[in-house]
N, C-alpha and C. Protein backbone atom coordinates (compact mmCIF):
# COMPACT_ATOMS: atom_id res chain seq x y z
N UNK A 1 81.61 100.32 94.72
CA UNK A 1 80.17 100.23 94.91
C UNK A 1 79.51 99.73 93.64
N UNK A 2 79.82 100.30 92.71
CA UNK A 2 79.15 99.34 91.14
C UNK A 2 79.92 98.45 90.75
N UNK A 3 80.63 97.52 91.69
CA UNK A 3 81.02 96.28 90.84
C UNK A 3 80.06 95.36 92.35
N UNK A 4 80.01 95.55 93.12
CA UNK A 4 79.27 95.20 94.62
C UNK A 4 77.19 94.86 93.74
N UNK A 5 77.06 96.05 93.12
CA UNK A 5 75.47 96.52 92.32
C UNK A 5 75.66 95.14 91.13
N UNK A 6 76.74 95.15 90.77
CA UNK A 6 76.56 94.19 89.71
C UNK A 6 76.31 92.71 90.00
N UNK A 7 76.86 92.42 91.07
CA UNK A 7 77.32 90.96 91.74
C UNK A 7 75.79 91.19 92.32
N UNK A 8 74.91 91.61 92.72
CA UNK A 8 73.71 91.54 93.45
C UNK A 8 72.63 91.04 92.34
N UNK A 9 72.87 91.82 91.13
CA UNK A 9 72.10 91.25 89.72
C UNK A 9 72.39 90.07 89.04
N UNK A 10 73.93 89.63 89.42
CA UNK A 10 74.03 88.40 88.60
C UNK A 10 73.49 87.29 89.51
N UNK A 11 72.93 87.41 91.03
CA UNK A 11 72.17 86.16 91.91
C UNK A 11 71.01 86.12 91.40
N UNK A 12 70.37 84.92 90.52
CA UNK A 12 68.83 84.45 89.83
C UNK A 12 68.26 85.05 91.15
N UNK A 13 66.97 85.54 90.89
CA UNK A 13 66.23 85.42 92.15
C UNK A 13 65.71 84.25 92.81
N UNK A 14 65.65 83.26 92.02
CA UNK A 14 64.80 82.08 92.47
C UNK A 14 66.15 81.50 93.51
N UNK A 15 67.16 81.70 93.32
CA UNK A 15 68.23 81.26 94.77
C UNK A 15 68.07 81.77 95.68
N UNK A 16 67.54 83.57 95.61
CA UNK A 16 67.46 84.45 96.71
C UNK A 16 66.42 83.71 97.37
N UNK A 17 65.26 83.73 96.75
CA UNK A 17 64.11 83.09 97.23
C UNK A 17 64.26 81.31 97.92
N UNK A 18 65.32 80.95 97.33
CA UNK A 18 65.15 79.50 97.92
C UNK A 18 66.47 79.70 99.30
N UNK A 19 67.38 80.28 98.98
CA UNK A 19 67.82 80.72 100.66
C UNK A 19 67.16 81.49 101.64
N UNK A 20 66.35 82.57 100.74
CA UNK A 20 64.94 82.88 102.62
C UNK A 20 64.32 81.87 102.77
N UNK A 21 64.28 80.90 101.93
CA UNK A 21 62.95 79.50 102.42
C UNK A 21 64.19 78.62 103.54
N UNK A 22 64.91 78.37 103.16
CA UNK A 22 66.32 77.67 103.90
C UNK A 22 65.76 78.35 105.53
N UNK A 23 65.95 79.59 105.21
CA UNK A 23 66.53 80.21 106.77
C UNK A 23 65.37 80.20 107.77
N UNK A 24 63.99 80.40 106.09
CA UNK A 24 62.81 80.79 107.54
C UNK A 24 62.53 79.44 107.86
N UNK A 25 62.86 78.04 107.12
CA UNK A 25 62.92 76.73 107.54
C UNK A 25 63.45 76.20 109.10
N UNK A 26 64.89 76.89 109.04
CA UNK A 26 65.61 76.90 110.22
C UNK A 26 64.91 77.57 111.45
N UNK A 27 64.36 78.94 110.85
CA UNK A 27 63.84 79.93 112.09
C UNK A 27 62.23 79.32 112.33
N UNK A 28 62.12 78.23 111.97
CA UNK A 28 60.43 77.75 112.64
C UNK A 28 61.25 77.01 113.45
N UNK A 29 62.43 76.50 113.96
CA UNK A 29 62.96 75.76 115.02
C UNK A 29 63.12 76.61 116.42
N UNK A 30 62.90 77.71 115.95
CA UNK A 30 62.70 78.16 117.67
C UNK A 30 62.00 78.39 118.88
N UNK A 31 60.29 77.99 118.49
CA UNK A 31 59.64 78.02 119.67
C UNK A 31 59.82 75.72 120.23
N UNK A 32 59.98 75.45 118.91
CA UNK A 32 60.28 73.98 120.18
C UNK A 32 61.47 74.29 120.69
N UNK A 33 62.08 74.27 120.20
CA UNK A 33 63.76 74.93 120.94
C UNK A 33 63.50 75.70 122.23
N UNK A 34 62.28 76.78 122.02
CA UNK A 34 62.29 77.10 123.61
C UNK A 34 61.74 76.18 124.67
N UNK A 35 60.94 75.10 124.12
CA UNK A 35 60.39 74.15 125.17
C UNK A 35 61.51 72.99 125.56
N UNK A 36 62.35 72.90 124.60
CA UNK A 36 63.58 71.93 125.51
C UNK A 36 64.06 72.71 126.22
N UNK A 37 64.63 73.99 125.40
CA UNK A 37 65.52 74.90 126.82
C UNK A 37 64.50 75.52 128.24
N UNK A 38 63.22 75.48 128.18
CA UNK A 38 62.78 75.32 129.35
C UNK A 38 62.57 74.30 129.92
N UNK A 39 62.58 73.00 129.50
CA UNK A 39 62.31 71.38 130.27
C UNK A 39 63.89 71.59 130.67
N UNK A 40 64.91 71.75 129.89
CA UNK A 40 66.30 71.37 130.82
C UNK A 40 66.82 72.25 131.22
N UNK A 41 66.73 73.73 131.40
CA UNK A 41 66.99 74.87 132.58
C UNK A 41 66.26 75.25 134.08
N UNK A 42 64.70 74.70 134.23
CA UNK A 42 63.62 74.80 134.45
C UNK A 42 63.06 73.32 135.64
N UNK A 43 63.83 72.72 136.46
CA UNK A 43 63.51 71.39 137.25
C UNK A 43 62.32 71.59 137.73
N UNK A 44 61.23 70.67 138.02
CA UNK A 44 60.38 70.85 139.00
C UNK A 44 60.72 70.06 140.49
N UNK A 45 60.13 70.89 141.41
CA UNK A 45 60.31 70.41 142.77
C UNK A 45 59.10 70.37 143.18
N UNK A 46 58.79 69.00 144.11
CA UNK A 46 59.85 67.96 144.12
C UNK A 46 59.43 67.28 142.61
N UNK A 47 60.74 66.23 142.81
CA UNK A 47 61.02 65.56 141.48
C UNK A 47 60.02 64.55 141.00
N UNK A 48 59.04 64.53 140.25
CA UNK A 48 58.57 63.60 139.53
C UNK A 48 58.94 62.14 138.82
N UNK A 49 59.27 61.53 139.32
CA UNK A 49 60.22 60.41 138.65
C UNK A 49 60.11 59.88 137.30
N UNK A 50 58.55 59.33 137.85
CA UNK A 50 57.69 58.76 136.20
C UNK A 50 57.70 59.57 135.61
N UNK A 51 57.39 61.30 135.62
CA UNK A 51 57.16 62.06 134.77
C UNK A 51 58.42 62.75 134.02
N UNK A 52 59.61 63.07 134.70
CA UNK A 52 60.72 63.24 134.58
C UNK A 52 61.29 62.20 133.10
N UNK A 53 61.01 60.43 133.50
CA UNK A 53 61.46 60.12 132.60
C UNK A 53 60.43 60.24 130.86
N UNK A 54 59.28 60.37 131.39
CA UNK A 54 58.29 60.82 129.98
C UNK A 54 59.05 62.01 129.66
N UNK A 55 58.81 63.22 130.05
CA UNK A 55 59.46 64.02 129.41
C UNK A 55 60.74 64.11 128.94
N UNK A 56 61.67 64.17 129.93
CA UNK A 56 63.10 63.15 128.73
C UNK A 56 62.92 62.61 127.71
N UNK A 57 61.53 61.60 127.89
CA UNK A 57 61.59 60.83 126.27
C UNK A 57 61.53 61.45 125.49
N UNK A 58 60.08 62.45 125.83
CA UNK A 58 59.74 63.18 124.41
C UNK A 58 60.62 64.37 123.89
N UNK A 59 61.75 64.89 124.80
CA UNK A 59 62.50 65.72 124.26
C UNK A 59 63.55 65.32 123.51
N UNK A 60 64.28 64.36 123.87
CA UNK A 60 65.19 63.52 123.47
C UNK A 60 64.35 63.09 121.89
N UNK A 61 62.98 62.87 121.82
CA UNK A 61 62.68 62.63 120.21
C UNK A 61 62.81 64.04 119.73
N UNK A 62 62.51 65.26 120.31
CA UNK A 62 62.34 66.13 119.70
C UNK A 62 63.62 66.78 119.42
N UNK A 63 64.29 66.36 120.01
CA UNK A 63 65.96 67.28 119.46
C UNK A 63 66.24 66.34 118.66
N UNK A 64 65.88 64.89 118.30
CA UNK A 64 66.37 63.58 117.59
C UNK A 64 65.89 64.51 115.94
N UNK A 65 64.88 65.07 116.28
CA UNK A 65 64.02 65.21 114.78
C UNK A 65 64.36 66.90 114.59
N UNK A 66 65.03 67.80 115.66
CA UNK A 66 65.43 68.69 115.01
C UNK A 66 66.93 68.46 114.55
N UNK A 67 67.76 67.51 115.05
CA UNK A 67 68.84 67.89 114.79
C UNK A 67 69.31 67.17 113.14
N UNK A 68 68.50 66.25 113.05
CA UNK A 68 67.81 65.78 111.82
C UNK A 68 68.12 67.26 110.63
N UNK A 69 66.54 67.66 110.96
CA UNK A 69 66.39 68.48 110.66
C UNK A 69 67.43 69.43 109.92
N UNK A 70 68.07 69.89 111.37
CA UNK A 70 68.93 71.15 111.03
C UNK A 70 70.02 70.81 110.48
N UNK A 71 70.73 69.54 109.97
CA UNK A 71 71.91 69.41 109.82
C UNK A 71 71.34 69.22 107.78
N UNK A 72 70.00 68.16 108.05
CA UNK A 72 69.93 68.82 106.07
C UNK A 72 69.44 70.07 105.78
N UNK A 73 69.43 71.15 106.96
CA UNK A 73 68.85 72.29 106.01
C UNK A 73 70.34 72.92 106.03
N UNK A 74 70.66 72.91 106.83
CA UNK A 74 72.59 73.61 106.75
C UNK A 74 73.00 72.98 105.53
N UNK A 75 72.95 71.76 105.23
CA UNK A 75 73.47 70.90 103.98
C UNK A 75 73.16 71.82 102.70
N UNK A 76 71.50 72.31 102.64
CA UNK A 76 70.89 72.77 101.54
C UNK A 76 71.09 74.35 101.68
N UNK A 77 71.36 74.32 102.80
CA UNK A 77 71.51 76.70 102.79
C UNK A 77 73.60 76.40 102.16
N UNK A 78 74.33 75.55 102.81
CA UNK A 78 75.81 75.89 101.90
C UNK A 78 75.56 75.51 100.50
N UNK A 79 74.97 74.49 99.91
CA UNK A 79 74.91 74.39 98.49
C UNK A 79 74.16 75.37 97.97
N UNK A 80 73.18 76.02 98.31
CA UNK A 80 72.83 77.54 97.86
C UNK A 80 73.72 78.23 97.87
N UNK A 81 74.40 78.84 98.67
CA UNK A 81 75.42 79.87 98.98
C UNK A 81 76.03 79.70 98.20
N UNK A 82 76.96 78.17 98.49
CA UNK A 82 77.60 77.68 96.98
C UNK A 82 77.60 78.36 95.49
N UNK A 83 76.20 78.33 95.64
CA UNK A 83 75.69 78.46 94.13
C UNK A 83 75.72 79.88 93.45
N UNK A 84 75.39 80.30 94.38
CA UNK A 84 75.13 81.93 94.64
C UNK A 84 76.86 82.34 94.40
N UNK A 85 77.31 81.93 95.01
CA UNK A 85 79.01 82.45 95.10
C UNK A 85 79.47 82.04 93.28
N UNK A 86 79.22 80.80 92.95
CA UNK A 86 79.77 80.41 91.56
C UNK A 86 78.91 81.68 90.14
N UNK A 87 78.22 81.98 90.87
CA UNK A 87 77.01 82.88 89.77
C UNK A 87 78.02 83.85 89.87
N UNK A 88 78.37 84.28 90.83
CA UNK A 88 78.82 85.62 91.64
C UNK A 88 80.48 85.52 90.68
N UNK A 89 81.11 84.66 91.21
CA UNK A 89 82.57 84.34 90.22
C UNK A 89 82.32 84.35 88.96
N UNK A 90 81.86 84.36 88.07
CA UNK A 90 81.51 84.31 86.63
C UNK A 90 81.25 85.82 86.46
């Protein structure tokens, strides 16, 4: 338990602080996330054709720009961790 206390003091805080910014970055992706997973669980009847393909469009941009998104914040939360772990080894 006090070598666990020690490894918690040698993480700068300003990493702690820049991995909750990482995560709560990630966690603002979940109310659009609920509007694709209700456009593609969710059909309307009957089928809208024209409208069907508008909405496709605009979801298809919107997962274009989260997945964007989520793949450089994963990039930037492992090079934190990273970092955090090399502090941690020393």
């Amino acid at each position: 338990m006090k070598n666990s206390a020690l490894c918690i003091k040698a993480v700068p805080y300003q990493d702690i602080i820049d991995l909750r910014d990482t995560v709560e970055r990630l966690q603002s992706w979940q109310e659009p996330l609920a509007v694709l997973e209700k456009y593609f669980t969710n059909p309307n009847t009957p089928i809208n054709k024209k409208q069907v393909v508008k909405d496709y469009y605009a979801c298809s941009k919107l997962f274009q720009t989260f997945n964007t998104e989520f793949k450089n914040l994963n990039l930037i939360a492992a090079k934190q961790v990273s970092k955090i772990q090399e502090v941690n080894a020393k």
